[in-house]
N, C-alpha and C. Protein backbone atom coordinates (compact mmCIF):
# COMPACT_ATOMS: atom_id res chain seq x y z
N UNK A 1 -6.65 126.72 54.05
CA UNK A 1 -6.91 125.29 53.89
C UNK A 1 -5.89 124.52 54.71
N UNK A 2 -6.40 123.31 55.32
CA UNK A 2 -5.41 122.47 56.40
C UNK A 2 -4.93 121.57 55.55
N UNK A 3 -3.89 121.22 55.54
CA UNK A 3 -3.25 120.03 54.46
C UNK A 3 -2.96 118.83 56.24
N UNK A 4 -3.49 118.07 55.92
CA UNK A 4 -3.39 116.70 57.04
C UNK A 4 -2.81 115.62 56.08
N UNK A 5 -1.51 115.16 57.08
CA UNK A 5 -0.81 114.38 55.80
C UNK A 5 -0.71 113.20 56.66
N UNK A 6 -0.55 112.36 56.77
CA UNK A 6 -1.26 110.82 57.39
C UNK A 6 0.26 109.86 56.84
N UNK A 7 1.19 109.65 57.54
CA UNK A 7 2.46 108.67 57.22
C UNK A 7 2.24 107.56 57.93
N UNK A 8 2.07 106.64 56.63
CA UNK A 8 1.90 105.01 57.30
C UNK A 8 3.35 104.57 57.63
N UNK A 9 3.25 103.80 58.79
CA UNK A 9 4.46 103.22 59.58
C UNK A 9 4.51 102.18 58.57
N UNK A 10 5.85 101.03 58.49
CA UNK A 10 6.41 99.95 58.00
C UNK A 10 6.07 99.29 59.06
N UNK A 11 5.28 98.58 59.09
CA UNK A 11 5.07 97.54 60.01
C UNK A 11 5.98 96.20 58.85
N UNK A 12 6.76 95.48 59.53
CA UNK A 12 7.42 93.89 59.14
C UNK A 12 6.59 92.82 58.60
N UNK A 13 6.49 92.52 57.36
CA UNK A 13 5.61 91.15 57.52
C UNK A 13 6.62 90.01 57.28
N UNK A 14 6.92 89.50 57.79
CA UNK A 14 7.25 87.79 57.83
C UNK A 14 6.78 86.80 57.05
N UNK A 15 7.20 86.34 55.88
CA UNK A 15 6.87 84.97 54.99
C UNK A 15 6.77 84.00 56.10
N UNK A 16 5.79 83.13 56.23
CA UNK A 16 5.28 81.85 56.81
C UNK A 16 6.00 80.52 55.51
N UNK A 17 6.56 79.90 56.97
CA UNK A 17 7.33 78.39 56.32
C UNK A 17 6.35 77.50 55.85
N UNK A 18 5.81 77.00 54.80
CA UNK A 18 5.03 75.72 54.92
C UNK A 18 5.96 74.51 55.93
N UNK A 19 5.27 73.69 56.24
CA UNK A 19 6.13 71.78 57.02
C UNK A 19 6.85 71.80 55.91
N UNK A 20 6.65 71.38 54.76
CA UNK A 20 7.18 70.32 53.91
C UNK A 20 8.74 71.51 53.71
N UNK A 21 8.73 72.44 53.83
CA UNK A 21 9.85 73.45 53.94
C UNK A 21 10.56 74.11 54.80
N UNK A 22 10.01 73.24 55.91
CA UNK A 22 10.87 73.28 57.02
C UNK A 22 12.13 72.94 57.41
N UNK A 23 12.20 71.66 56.50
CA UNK A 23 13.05 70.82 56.45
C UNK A 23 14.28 71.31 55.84
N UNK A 24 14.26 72.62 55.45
CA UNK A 24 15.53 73.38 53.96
C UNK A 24 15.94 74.06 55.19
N UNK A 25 15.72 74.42 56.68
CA UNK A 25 16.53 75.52 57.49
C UNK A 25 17.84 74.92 58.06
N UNK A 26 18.24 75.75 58.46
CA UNK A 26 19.54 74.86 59.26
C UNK A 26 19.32 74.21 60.66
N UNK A 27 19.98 73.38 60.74
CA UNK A 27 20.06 72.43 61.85
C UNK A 27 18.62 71.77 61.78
N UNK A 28 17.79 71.92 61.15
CA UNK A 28 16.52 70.47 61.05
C UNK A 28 17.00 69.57 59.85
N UNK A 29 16.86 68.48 60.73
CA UNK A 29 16.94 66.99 59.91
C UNK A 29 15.74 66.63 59.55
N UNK A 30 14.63 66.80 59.99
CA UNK A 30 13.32 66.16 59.27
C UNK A 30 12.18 67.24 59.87
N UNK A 31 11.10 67.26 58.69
CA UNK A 31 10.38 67.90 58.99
C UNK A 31 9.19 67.55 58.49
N UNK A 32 7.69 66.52 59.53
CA UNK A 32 7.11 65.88 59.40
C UNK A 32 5.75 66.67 59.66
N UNK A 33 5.13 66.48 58.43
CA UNK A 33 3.80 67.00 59.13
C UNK A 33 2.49 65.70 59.68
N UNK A 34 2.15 66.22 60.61
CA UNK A 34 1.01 65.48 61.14
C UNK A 34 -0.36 65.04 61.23
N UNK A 35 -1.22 65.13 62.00
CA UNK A 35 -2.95 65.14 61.95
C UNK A 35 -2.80 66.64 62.70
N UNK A 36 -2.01 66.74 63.41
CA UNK A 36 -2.20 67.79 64.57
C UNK A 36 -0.90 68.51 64.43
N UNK A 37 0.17 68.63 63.79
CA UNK A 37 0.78 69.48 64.24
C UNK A 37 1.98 69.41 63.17
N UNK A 38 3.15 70.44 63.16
CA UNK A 38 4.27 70.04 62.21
C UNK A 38 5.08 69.86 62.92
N UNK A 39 5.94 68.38 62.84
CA UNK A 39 7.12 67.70 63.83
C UNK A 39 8.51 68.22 62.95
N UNK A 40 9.25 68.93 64.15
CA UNK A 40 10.42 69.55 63.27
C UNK A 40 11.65 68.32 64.52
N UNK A 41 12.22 68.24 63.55
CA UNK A 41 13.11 66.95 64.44
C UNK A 41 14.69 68.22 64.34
N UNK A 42 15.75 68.64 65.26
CA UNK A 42 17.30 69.16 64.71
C UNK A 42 17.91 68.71 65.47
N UNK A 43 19.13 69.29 65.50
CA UNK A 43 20.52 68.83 65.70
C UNK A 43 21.55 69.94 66.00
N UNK A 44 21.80 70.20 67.08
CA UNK A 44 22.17 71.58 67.84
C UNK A 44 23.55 71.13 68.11
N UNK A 45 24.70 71.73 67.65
CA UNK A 45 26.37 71.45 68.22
C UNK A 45 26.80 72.79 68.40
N UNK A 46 26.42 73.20 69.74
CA UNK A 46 26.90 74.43 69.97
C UNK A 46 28.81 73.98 70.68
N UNK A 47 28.92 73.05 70.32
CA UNK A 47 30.80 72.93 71.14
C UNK A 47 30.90 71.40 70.68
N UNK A 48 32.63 71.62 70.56
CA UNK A 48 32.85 70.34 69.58
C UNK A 48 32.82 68.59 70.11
N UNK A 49 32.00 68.98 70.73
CA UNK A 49 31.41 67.16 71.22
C UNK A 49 30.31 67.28 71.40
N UNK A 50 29.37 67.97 71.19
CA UNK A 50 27.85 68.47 71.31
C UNK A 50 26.97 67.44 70.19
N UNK A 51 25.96 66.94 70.82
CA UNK A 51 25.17 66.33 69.53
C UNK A 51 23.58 66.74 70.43
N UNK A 52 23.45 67.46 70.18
CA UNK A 52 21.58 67.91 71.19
C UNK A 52 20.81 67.44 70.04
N UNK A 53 20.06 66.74 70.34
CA UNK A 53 18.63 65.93 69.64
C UNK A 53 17.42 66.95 69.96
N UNK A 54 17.05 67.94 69.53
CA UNK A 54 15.71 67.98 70.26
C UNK A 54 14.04 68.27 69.16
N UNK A 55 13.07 68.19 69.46
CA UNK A 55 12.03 68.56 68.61
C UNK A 55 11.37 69.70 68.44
N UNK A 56 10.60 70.44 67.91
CA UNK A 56 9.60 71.74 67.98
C UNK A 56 8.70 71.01 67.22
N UNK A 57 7.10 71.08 67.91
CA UNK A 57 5.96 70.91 67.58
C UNK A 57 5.26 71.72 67.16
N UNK A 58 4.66 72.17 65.68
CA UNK A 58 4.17 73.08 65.93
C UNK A 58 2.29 73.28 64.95
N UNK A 59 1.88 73.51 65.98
CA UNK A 59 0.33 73.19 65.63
C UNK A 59 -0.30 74.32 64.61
N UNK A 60 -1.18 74.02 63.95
CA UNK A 60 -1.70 74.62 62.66
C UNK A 60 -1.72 76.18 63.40
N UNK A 61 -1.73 77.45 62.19
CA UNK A 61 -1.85 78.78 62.61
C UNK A 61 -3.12 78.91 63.07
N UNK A 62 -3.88 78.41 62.52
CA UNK A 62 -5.60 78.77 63.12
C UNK A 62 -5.75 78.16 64.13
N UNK A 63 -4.73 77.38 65.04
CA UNK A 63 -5.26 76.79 66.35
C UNK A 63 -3.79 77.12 67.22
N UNK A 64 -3.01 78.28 67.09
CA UNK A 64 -1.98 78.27 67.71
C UNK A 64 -2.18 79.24 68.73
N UNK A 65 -1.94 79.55 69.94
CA UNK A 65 -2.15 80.29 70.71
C UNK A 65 -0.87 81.79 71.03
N UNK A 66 -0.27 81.25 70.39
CA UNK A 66 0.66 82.72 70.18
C UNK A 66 2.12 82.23 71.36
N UNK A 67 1.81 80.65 72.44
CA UNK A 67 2.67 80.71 73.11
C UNK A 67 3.60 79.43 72.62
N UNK A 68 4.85 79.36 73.22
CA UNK A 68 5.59 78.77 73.24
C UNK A 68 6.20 77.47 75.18
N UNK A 69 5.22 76.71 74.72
CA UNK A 69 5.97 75.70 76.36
C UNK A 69 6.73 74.59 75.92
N UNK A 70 7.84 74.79 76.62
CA UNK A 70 9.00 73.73 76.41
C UNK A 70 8.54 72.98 77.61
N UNK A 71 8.75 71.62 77.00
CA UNK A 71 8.67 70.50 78.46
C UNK A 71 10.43 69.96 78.95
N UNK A 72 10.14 70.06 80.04
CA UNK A 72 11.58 69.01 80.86
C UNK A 72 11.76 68.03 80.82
N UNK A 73 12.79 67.33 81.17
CA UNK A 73 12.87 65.91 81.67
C UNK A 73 13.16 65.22 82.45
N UNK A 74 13.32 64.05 82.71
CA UNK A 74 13.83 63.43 84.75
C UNK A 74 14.72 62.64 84.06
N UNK A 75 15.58 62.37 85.20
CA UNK A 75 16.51 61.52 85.26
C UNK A 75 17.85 62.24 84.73
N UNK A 76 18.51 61.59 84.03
CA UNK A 76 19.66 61.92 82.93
C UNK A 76 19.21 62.35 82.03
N UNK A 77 17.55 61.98 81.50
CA UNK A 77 16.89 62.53 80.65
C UNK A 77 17.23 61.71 79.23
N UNK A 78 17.85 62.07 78.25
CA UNK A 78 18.57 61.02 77.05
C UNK A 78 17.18 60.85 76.09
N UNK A 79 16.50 61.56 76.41
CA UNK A 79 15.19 60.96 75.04
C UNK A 79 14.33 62.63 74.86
N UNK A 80 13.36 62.76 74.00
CA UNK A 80 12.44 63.87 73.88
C UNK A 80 11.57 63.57 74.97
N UNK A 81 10.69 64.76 75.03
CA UNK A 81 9.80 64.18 76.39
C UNK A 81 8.35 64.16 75.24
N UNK A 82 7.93 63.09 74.80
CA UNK A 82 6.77 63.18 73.77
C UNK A 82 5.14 63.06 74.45
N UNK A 83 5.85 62.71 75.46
CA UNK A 83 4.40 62.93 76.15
C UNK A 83 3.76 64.16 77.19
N UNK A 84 4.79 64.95 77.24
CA UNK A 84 4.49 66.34 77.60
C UNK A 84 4.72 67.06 76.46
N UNK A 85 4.93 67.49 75.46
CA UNK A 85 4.85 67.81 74.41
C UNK A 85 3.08 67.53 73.20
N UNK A 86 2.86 66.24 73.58
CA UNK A 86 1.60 65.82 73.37
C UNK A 86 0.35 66.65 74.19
N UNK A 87 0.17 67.04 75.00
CA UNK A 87 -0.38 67.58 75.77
C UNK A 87 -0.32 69.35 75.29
N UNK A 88 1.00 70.00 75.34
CA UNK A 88 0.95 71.11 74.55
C UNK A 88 0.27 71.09 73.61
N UNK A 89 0.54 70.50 72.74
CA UNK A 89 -0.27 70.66 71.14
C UNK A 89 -0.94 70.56 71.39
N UNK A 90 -1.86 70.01 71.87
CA UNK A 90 -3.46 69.74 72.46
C UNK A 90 -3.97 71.12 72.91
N UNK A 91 -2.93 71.47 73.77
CA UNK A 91 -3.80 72.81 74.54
C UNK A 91 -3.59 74.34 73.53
N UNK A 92 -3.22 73.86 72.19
CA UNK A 92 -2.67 75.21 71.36
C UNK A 92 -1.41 76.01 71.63
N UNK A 93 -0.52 74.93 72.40
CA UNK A 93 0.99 75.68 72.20
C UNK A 93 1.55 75.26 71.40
N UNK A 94 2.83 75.62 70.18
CA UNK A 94 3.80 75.17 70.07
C UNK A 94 4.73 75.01 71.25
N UNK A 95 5.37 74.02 70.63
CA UNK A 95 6.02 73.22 71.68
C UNK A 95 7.46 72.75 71.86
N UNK A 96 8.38 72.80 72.75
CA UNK A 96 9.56 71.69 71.96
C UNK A 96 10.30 70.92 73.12
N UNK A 97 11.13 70.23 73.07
CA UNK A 97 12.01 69.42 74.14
C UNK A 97 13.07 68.89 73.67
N UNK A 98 14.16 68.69 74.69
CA UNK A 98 15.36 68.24 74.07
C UNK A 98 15.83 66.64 74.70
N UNK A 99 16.72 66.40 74.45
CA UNK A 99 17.49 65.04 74.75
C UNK A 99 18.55 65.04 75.79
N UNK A 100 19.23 66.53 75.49
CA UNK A 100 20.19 66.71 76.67
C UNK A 100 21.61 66.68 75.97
N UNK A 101 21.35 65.97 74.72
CA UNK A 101 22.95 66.23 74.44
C UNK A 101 23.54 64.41 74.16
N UNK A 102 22.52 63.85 74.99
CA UNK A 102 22.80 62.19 74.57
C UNK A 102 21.57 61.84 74.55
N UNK A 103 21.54 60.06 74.39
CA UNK A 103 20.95 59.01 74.12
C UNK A 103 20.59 58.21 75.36
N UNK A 104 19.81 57.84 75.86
CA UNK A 104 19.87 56.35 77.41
C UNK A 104 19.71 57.03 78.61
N UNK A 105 19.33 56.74 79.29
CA UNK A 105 19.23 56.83 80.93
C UNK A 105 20.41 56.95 81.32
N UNK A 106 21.17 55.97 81.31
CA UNK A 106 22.45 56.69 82.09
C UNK A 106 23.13 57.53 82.05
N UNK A 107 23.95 57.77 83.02
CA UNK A 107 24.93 58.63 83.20
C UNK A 107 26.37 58.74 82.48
N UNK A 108 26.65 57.43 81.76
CA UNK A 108 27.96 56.90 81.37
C UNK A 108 28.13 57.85 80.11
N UNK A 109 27.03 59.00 79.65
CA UNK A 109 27.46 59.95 78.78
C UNK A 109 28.57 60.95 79.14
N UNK A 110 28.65 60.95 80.29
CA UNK A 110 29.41 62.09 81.34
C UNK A 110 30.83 61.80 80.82
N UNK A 111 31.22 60.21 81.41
CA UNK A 111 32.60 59.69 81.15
C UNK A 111 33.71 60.62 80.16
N UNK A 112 34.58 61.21 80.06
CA UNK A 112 35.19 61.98 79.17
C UNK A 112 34.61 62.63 78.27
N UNK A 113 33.32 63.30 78.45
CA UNK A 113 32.71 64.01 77.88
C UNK A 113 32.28 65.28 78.61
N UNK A 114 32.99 66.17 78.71
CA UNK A 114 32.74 67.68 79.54
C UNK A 114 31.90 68.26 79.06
N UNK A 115 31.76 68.48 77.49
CA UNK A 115 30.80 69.26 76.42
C UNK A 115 29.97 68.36 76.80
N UNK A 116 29.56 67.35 76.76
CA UNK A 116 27.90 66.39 76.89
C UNK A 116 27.64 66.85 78.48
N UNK A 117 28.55 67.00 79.23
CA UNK A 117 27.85 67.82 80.57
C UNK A 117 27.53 68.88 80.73
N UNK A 118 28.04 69.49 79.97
CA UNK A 118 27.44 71.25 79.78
C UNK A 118 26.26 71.27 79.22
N UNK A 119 26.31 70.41 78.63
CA UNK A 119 24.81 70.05 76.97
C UNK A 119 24.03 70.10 78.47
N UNK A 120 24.38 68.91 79.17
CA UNK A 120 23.10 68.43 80.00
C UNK A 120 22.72 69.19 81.25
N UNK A 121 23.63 69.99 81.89
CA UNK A 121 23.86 70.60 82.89
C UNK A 121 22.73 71.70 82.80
N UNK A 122 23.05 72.62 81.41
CA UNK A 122 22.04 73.84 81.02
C UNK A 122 22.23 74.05 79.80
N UNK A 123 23.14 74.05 78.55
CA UNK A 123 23.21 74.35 77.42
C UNK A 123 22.08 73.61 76.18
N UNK A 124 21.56 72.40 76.32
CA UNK A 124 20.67 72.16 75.97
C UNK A 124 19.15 72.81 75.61
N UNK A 125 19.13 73.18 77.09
CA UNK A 125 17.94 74.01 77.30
C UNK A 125 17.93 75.44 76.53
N UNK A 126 19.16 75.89 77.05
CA UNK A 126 18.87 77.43 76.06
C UNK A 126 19.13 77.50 74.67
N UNK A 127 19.96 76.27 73.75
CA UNK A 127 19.92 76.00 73.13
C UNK A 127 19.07 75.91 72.01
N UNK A 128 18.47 75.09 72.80
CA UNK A 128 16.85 74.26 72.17
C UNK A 128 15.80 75.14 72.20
N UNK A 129 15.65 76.16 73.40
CA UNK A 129 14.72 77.16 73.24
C UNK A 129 15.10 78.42 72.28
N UNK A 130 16.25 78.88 72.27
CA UNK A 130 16.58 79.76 71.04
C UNK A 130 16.19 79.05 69.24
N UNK A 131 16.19 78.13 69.25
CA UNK A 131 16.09 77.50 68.20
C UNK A 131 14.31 77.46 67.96
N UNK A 132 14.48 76.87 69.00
CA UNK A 132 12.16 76.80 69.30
C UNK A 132 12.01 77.89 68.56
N UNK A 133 12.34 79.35 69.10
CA UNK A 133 11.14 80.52 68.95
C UNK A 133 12.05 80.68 67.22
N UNK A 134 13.45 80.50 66.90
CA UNK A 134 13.55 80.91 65.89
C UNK A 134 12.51 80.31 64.65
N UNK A 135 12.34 78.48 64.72
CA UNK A 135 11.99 78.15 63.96
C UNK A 135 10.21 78.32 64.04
N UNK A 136 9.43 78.87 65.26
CA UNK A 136 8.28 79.38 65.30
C UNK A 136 8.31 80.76 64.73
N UNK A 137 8.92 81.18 64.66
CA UNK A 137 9.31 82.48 63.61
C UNK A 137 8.96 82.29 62.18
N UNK A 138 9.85 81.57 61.84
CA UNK A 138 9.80 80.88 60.29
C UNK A 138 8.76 80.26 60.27
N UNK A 139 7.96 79.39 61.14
CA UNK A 139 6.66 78.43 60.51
C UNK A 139 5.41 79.37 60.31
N UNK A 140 5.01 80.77 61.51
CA UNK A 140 3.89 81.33 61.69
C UNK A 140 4.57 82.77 61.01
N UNK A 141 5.45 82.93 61.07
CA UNK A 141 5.94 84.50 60.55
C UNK A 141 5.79 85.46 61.52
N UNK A 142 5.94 85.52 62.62
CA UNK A 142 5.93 85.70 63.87
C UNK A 142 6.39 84.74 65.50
N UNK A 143 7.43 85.30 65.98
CA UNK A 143 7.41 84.81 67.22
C UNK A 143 6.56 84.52 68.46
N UNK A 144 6.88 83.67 69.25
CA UNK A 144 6.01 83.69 70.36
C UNK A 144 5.62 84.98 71.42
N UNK A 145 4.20 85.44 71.51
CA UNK A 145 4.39 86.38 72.52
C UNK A 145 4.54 85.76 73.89
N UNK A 146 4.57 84.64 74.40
CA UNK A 146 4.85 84.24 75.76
C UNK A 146 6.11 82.99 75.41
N UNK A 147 6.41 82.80 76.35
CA UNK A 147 7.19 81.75 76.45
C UNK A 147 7.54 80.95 77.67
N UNK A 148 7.03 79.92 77.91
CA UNK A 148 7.31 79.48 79.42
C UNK A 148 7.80 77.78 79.19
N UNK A 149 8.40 77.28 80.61
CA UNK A 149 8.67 76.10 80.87
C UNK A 149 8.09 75.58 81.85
N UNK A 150 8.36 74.00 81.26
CA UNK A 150 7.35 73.37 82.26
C UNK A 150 8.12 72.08 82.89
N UNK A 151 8.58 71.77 84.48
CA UNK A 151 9.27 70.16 84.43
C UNK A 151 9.18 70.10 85.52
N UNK A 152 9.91 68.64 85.62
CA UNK A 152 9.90 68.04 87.08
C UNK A 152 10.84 67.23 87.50
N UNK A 153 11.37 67.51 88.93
CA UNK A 153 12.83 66.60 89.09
C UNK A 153 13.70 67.10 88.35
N UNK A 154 14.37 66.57 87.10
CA UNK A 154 15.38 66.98 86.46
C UNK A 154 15.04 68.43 85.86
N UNK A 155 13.89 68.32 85.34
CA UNK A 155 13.19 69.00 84.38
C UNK A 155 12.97 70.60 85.32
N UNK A 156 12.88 70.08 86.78
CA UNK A 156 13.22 71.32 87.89
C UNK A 156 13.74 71.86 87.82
N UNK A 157 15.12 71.14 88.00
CA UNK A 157 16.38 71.69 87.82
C UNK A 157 16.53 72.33 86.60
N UNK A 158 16.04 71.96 85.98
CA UNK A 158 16.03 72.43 84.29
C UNK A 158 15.96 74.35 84.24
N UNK A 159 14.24 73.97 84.82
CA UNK A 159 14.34 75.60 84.87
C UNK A 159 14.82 76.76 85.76
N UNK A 160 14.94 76.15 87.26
CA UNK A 160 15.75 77.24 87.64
C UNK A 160 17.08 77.54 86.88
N UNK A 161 17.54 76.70 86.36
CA UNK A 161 19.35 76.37 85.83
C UNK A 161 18.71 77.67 84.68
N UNK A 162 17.70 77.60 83.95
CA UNK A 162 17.21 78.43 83.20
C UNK A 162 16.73 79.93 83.69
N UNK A 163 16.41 79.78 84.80
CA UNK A 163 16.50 81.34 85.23
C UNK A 163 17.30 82.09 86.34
N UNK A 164 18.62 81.15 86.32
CA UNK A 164 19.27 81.94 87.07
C UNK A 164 20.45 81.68 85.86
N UNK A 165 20.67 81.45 84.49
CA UNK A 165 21.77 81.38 83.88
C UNK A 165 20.75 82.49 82.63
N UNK A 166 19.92 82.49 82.19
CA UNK A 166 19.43 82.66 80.34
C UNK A 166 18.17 83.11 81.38
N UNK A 167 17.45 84.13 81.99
CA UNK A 167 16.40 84.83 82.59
C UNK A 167 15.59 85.25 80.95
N UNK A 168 16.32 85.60 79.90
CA UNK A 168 15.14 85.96 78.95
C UNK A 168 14.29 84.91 78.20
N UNK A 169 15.25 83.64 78.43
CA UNK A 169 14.55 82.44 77.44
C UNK A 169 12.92 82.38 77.94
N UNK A 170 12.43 82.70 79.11
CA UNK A 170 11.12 81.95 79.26
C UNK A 170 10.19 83.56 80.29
N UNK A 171 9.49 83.28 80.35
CA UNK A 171 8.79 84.67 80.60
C UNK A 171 8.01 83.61 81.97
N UNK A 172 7.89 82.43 82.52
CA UNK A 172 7.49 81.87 83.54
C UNK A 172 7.85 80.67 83.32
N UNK A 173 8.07 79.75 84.62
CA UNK A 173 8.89 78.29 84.63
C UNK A 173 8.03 77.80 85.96
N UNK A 174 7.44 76.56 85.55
CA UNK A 174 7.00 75.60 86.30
C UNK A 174 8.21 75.05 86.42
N UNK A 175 8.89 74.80 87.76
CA UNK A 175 9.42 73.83 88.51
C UNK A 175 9.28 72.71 89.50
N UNK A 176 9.21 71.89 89.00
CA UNK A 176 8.58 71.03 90.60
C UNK A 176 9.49 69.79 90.69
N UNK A 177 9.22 69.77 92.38
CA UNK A 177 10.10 68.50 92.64
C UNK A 177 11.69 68.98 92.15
N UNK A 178 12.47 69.89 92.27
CA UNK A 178 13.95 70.57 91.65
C UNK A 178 14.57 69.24 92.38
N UNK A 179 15.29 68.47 91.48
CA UNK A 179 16.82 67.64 91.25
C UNK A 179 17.58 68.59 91.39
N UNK A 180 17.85 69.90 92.43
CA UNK A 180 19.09 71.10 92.10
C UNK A 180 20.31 70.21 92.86
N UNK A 181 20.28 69.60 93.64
CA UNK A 181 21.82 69.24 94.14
C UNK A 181 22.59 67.99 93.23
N UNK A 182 22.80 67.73 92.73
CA UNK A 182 22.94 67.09 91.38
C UNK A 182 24.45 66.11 92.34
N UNK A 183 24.99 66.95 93.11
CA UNK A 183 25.96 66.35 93.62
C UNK A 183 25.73 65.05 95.23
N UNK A 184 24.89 65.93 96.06
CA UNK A 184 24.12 64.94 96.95
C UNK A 184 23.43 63.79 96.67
N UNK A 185 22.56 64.15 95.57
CA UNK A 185 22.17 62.95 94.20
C UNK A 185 23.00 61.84 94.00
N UNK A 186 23.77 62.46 93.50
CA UNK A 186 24.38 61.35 93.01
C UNK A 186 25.17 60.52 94.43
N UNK A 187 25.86 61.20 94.85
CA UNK A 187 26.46 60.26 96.16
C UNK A 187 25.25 59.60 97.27
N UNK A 188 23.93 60.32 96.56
CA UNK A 188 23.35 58.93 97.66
C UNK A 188 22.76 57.61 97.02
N UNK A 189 23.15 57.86 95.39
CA UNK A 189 22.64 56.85 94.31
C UNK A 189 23.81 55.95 94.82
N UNK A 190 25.25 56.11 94.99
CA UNK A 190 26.47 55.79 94.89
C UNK A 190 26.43 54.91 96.50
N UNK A 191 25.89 55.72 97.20
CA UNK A 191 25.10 54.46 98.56
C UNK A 191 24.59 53.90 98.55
N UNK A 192 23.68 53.77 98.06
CA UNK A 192 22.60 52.93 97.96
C UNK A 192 23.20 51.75 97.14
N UNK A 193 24.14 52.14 95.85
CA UNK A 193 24.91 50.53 95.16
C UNK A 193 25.79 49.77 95.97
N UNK A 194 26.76 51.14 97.30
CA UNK A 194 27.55 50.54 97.49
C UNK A 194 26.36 49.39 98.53
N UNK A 195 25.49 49.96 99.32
CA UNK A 195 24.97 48.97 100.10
C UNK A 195 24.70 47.36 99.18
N UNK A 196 23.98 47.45 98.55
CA UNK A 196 23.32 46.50 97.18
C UNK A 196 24.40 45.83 96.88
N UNK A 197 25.88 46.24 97.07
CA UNK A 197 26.40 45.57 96.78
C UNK A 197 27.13 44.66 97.68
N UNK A 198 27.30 44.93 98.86
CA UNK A 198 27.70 44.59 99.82
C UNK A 198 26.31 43.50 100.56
N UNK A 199 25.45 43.61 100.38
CA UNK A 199 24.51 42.56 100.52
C UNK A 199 24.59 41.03 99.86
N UNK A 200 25.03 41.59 98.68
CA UNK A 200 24.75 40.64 97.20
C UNK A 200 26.07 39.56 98.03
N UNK A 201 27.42 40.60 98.34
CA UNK A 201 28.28 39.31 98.62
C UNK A 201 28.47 39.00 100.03
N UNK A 202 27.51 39.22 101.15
CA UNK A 202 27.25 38.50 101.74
C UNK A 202 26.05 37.37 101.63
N UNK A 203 25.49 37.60 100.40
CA UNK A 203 25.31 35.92 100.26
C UNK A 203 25.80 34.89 99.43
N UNK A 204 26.05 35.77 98.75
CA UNK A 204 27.68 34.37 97.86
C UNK A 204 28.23 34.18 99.38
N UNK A 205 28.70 34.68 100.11
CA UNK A 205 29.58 34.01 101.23
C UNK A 205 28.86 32.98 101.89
N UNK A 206 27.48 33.00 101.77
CA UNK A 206 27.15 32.26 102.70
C UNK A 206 26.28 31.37 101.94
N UNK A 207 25.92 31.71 100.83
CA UNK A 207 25.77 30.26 99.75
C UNK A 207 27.42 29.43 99.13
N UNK A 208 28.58 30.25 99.73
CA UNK A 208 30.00 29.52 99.71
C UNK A 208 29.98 28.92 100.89
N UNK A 209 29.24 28.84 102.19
CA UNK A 209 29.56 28.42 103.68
C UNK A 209 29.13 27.06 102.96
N UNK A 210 27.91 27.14 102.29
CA UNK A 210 27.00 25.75 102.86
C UNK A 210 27.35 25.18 101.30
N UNK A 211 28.40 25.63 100.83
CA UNK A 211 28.89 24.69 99.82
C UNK A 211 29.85 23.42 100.09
């Protein structure tokens, strides 16, 4: 007689977060559910002047596609990007984006703040995406099987800075339009005022002639 003995593997199952209990993990401050999706709002201080703002969107299990796209941002950046993020949820990704580490368009976050330049430089990003797939972990009970980025201009820069520093955070990166010289940038922003400004008082001088 053949004795056939059949050993079931341990496959992992993962408890699924409800929204309204999202809000009990660490580093989320609010956790909002939607028409379309659960808005997880946190608060990332990876170094002691760090304040990263960023969101994870994350759309019902029966309409989730298993991926994860982070959106970029332009400029100095200083806000969520809610309207590329809007668009994810739509297409069945969870989703997330960050702030950068500050608040505003400008640059005047920089001023004696080294940690808010690191935030913004690249630490944000890998930041915010380690956090993404953790808390898509906890909402679906499973991680993302893909993970990609998506930006432009800053948001360029975003992801190469992302795959030539953190290569595992994203499994493909839309880049377009790359802001990579960050330093040429800025010194031709820094021309362009000094010109603007040098215009401005040649006409006070010459609204002082005909005074």
């Amino acid at each position: 007689m053949r004795l056939i003995l059949f050993l079931a593997l341990a496959v992992p199952v993962f408890a699924q977060t409800p929204c309204a209990d999202m809000g009990r993990l660490p580093n989320v401050t609010a956790a909002i559910p939607t028409a379309s999706h659960c808005r997880v709002s946190i608060i990332l201080r990876p170094a002691a002047d760090s304040e990263i703002k960023s969101e994870v969107w994350l759309p019902p299990a029966s309409e989730w596609n298993g991926k994860l796209l982070m959106e970029g941002g332009g400029g100095f950046v200083g806000n969520i990007n809610a309207e590329g993020m809007t668009h994810a949820v739509h297409d069945g990704n969870a989703t997330a984006s960050t702030d950068t580490g500050h608040t505003g368009s400008s640059g005047r976050f920089a001023l004696g703040h080294p940690d808010k330049i690191t935030d913004f430089a690249y630490r944000a990003v890998h930041e915010t995406a380690a956090e993404a797939k953790a808390l898509i972990a906890a909402y679906y009970g499973r991680g993302p099987r893909l993970s990609y980025w998506e930006g432009c201009s800053t948001g360029g820069r975003q992801g190469l800075m992302s795959a030539q520093r953190y290569p595992e955070d994203f499994d493909g990166i839309i880049a377009g339009a790359q802001a990579y010289n960050q330093i040429y940038i800025s010194a031709w922003r820094m021309r362009l005022l000094h010109r603007s400004a040098k215009r401005a008082r040649s006409r006070l001088r010459g609204l002082e002639a005909r005074l």
